[in-house]
Each structure stands twice: as structure tokens, then as C-alpha cells.
PDB file of N, CA and C in Angstrom:
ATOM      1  N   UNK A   1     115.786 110.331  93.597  1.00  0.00           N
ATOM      2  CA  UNK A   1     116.979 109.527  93.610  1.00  0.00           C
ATOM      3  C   UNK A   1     116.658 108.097  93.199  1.00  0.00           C
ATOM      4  N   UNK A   2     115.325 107.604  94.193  1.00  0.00           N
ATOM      5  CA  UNK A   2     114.753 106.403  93.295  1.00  0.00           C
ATOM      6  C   UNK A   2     114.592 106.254  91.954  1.00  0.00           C
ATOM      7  N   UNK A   3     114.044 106.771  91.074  1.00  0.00           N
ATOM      8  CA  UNK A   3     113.870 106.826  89.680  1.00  0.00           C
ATOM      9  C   UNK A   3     114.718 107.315  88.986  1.00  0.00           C
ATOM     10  N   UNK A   4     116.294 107.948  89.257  1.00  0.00           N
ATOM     11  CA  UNK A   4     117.522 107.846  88.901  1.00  0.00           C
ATOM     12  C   UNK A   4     118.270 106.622  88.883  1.00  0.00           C
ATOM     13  N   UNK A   5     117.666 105.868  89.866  1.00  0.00           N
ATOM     14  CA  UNK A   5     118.452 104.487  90.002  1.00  0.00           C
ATOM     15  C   UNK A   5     117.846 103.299  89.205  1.00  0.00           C
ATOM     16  N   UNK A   6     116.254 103.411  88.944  1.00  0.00           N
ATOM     17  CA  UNK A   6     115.496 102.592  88.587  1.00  0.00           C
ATOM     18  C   UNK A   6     116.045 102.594  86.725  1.00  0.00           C
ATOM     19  N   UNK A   7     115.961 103.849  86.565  1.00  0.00           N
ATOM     20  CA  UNK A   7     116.609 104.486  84.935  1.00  0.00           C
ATOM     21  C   UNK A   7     118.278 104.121  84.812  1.00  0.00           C
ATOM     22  N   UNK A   8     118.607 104.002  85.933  1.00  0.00           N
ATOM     23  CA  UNK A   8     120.087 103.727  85.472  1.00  0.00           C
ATOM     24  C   UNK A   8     120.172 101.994  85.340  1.00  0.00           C
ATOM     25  N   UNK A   9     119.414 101.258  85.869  1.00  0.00           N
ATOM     26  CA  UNK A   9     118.926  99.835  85.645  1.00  0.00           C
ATOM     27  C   UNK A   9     118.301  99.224  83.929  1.00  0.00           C
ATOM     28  N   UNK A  10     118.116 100.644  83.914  1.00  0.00           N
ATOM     29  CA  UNK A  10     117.401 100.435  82.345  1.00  0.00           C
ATOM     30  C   UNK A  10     118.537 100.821  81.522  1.00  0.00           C
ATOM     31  N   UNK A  11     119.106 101.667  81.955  1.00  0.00           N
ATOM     32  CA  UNK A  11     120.366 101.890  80.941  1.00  0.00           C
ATOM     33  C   UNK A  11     120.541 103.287  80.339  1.00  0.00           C
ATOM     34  N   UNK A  12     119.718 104.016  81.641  1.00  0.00           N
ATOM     35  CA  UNK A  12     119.560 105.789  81.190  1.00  0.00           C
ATOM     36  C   UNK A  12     120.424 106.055  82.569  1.00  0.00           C
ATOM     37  N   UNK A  13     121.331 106.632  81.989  1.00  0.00           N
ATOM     38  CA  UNK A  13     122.484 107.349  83.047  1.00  0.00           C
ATOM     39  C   UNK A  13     121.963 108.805  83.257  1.00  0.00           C
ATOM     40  N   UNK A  14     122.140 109.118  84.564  1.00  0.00           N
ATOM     41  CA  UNK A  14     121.992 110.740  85.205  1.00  0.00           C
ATOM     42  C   UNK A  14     123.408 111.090  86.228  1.00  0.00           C
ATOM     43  N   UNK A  15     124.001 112.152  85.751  1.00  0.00           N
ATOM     44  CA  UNK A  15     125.210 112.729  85.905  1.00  0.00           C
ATOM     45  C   UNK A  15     124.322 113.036  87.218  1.00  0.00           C
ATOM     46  N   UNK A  16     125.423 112.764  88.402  1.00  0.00           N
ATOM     47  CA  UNK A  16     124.967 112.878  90.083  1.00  0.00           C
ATOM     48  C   UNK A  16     125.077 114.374  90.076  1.00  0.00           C
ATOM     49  N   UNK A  17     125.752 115.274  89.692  1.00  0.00           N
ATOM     50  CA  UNK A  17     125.794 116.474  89.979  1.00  0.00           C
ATOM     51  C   UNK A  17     124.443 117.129  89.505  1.00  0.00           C
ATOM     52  N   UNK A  18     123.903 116.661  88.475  1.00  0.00           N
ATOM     53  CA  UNK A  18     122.796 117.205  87.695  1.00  0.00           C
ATOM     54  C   UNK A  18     121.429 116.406  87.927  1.00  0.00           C
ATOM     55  N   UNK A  19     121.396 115.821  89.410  1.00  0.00           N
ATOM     56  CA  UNK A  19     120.690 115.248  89.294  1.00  0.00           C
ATOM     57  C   UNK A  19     118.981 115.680  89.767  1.00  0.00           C
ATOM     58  N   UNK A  20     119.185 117.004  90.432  1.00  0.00           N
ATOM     59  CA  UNK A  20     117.897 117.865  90.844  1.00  0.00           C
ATOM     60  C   UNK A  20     117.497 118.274  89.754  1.00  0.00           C
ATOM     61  N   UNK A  21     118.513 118.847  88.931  1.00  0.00           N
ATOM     62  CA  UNK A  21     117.770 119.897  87.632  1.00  0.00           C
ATOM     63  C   UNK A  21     117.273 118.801  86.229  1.00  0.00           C
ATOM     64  N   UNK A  22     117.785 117.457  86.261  1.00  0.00           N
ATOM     65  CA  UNK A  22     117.085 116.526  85.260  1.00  0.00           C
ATOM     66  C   UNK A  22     116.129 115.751  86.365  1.00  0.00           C
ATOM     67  N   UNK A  23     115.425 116.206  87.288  1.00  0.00           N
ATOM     68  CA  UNK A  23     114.446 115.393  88.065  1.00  0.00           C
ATOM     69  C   UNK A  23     113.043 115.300  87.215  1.00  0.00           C
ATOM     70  N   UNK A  24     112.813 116.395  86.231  1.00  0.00           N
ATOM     71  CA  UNK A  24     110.974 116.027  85.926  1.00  0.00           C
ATOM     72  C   UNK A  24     111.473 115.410  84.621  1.00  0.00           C
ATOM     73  N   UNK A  25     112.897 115.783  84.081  1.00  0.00           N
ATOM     74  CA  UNK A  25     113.023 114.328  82.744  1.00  0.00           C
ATOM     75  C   UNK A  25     113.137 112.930  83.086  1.00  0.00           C
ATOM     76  N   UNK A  26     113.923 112.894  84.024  1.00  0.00           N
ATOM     77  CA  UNK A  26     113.480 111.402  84.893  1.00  0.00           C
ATOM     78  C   UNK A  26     112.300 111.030  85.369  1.00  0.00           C
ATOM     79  N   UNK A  27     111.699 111.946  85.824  1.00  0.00           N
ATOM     80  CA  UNK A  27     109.928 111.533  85.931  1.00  0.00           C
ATOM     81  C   UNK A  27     109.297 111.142  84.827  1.00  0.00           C
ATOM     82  N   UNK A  28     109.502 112.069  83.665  1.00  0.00           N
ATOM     83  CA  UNK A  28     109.147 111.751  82.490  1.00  0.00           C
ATOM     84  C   UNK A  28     109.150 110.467  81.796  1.00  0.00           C
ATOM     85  N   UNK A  29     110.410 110.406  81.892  1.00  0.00           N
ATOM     86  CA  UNK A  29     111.631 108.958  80.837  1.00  0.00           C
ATOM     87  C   UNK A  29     111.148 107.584  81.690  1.00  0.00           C
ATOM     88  N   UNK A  30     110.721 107.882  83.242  1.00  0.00           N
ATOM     89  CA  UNK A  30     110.315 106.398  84.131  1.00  0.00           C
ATOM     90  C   UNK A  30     109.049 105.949  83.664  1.00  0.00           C
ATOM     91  N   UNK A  31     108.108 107.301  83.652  1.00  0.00           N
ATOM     92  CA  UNK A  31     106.795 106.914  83.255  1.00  0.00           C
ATOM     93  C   UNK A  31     106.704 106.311  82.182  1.00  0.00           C
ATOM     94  N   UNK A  32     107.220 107.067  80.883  1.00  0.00           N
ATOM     95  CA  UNK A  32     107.442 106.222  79.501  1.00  0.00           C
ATOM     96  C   UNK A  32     107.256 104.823  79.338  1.00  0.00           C
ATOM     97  N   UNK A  33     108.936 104.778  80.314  1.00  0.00           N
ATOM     98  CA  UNK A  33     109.023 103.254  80.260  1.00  0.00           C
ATOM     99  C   UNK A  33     108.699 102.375  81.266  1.00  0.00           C
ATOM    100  N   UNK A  34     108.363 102.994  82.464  1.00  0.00           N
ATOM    101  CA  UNK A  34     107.189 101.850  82.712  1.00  0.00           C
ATOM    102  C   UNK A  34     105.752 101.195  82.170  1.00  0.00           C
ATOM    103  N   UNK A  35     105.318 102.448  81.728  1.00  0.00           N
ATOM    104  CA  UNK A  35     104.152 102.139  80.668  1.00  0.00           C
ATOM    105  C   UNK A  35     104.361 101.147  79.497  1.00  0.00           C
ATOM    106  N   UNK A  36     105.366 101.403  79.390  1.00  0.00           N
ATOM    107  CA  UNK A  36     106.192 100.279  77.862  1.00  0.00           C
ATOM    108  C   UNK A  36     106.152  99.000  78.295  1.00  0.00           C
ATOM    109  N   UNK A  37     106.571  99.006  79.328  1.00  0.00           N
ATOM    110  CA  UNK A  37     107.076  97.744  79.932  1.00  0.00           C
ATOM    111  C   UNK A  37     105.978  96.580  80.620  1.00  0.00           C
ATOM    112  N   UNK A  38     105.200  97.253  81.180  1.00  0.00           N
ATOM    113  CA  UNK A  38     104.319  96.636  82.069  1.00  0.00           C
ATOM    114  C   UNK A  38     102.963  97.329  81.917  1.00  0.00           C
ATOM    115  N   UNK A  39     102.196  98.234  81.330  1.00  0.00           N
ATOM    116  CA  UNK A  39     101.404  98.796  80.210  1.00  0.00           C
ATOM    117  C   UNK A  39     100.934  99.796  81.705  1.00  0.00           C
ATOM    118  N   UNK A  40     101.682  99.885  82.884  1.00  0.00           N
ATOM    119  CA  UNK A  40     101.353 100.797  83.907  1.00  0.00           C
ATOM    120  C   UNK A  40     101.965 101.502  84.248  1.00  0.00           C
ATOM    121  N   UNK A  41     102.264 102.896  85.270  1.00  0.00           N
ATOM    122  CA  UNK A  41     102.863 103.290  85.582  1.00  0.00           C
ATOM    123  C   UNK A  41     103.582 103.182  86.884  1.00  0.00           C
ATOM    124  N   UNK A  42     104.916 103.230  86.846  1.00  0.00           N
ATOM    125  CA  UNK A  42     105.611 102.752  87.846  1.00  0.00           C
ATOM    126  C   UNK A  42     104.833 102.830  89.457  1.00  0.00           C
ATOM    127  N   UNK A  43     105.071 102.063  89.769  1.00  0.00           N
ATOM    128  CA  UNK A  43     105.163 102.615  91.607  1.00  0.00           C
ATOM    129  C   UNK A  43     105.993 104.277  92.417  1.00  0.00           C
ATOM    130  N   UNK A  44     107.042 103.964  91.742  1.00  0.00           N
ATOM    131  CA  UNK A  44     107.536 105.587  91.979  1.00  0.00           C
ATOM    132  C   UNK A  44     107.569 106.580  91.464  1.00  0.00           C
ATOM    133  N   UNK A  45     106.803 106.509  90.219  1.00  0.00           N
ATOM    134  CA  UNK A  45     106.220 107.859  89.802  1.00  0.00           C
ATOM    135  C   UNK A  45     104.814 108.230  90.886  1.00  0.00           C
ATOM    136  N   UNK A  46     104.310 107.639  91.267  1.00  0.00           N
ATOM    137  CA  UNK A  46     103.522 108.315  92.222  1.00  0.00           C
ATOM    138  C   UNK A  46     103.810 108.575  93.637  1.00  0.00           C
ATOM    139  N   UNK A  47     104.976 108.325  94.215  1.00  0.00           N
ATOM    140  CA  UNK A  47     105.251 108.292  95.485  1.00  0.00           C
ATOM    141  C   UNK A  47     106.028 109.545  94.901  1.00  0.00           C
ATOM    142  N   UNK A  48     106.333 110.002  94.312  1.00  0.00           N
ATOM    143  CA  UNK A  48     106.898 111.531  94.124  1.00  0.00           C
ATOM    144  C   UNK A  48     105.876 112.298  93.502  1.00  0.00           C
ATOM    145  N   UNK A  49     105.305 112.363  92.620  1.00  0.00           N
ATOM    146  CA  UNK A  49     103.928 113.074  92.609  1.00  0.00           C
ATOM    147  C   UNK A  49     102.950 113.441  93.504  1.00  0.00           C
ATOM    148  N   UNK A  50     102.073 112.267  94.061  1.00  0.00           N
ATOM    149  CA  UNK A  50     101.461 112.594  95.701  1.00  0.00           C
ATOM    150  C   UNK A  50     101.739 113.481  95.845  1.00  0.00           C
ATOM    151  N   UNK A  51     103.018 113.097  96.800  1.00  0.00           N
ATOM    152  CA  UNK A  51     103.169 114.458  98.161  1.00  0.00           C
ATOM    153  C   UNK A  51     103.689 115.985  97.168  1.00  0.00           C
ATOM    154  N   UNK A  52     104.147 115.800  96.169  1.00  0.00           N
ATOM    155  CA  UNK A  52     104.251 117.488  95.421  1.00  0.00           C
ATOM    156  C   UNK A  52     103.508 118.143  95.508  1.00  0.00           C
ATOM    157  N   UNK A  53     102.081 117.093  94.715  1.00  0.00           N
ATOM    158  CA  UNK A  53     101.011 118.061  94.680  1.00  0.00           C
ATOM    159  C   UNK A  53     100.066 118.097  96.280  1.00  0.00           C
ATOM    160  N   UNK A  54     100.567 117.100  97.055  1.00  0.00           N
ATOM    161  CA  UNK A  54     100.138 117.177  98.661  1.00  0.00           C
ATOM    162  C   UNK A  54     100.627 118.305  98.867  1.00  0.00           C
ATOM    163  N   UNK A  55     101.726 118.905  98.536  1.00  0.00           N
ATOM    164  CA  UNK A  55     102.346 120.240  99.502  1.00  0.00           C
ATOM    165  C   UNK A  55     102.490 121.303  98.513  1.00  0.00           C
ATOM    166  N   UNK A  56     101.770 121.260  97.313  1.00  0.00           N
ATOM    167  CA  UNK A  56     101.170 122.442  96.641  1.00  0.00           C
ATOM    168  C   UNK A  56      99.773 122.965  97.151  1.00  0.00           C
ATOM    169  N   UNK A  57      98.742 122.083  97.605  1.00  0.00           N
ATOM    170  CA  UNK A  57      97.684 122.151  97.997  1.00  0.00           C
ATOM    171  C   UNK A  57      97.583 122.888  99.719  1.00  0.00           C
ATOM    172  N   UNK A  58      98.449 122.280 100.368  1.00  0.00           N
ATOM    173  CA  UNK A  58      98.806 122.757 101.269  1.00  0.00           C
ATOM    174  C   UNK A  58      99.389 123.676 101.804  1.00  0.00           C
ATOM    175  N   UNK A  59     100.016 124.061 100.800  1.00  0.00           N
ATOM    176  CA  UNK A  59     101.264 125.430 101.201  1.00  0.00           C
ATOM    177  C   UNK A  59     100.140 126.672 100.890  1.00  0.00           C
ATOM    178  N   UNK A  60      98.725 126.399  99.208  1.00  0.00           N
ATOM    179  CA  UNK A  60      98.092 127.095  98.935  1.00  0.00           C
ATOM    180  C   UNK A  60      97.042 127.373  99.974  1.00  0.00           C
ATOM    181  N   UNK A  61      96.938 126.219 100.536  1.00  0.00           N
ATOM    182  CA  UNK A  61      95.628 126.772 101.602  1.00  0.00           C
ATOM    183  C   UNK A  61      95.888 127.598 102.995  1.00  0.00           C
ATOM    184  N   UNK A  62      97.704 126.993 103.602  1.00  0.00           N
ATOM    185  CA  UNK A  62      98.251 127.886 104.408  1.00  0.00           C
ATOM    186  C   UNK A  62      97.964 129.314 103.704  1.00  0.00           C
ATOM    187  N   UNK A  63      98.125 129.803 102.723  1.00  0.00           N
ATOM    188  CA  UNK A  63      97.999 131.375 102.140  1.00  0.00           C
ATOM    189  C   UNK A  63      97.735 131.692 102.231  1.00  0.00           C
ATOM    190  N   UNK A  64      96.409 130.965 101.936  1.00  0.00           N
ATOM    191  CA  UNK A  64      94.350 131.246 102.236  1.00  0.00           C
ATOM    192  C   UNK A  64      94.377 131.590 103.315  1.00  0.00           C
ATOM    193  N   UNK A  65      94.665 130.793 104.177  1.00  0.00           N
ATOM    194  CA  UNK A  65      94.094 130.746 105.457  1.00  0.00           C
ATOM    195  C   UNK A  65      94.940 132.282 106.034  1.00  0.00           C
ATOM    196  N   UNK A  66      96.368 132.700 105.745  1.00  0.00           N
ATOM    197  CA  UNK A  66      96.832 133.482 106.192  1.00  0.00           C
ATOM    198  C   UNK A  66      96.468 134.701 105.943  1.00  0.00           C
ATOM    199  N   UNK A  67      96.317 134.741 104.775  1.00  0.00           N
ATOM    200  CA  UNK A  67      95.445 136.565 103.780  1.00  0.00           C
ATOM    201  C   UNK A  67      93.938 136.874 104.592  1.00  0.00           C
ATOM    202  N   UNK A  68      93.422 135.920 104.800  1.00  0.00           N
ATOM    203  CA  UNK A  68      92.154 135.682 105.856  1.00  0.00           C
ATOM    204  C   UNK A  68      92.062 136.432 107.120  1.00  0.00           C
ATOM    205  N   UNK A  69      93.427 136.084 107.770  1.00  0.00           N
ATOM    206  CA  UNK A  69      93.317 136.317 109.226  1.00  0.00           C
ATOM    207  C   UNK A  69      93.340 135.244 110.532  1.00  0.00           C
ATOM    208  N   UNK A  70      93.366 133.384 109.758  1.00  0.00           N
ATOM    209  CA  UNK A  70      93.122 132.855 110.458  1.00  0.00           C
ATOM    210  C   UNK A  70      94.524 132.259 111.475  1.00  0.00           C
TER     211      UNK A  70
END
């Protein structure tokens, strides 16, 4: 929702109804142009990345751990 708002500041509109299913083009389109802008990547492209891949890692090792026995 952050980086819907940050993009709509820039002047990239996201239709509210559509706004889950254009979430990794908005990830995309922020990174772009933060990189453009400030030659880095935003602050909130990683506060939504992190924890994704935090709870990909996690959900995978719950698996592990469950197929195991533990």
C-alpha cells in the first residue's frame, strides 16, 4: 500500500481495486525509480521484500521440520 502511494506521488496511478494483483509491478516501477532518482533503492522496497522472503524461508523449514517428525 506504501509503494502504491509513494508511485502515486510520482505520478503512477494504481486502480484501488487492483491493487494486490499489480503489487510486484509496483515493486518493480518503485525500484526503477528510486534507483533513477537517488542512484539507490528505496527504503520500501525492502521492508516488503525482507519479511516475504523471511516467511518463505520459514514456512520452508516448518515443512522440513514437519516431513521429519519434529
Amino acid at each position: 500500500m506504501r509503494i502504491a502511494v509513494a508511485l502515486n506521488q510520482r505520478g503512477i496511478k494504481t486502480p484501488y481495486p487492483f491493487m494486490g494483483v499489480l503489487m510486484f509491478r509496483n515493486l518493480h516501477r518503485y525500484r526503477k525509480i528510486t534507483v533513477n532518482e537517488t542512484g539507490k533503492v528505496g527504503l520500501l522496497f525492502y521492508s516488503f521484500v525482507i519479511p516475504i522472503n523471511a516467511a518463505w524461508i520459514l514456512a520452508i523449514a516448518a515443512l522440513t521440520l514437519r516431513n521429519f517428525g519434529f
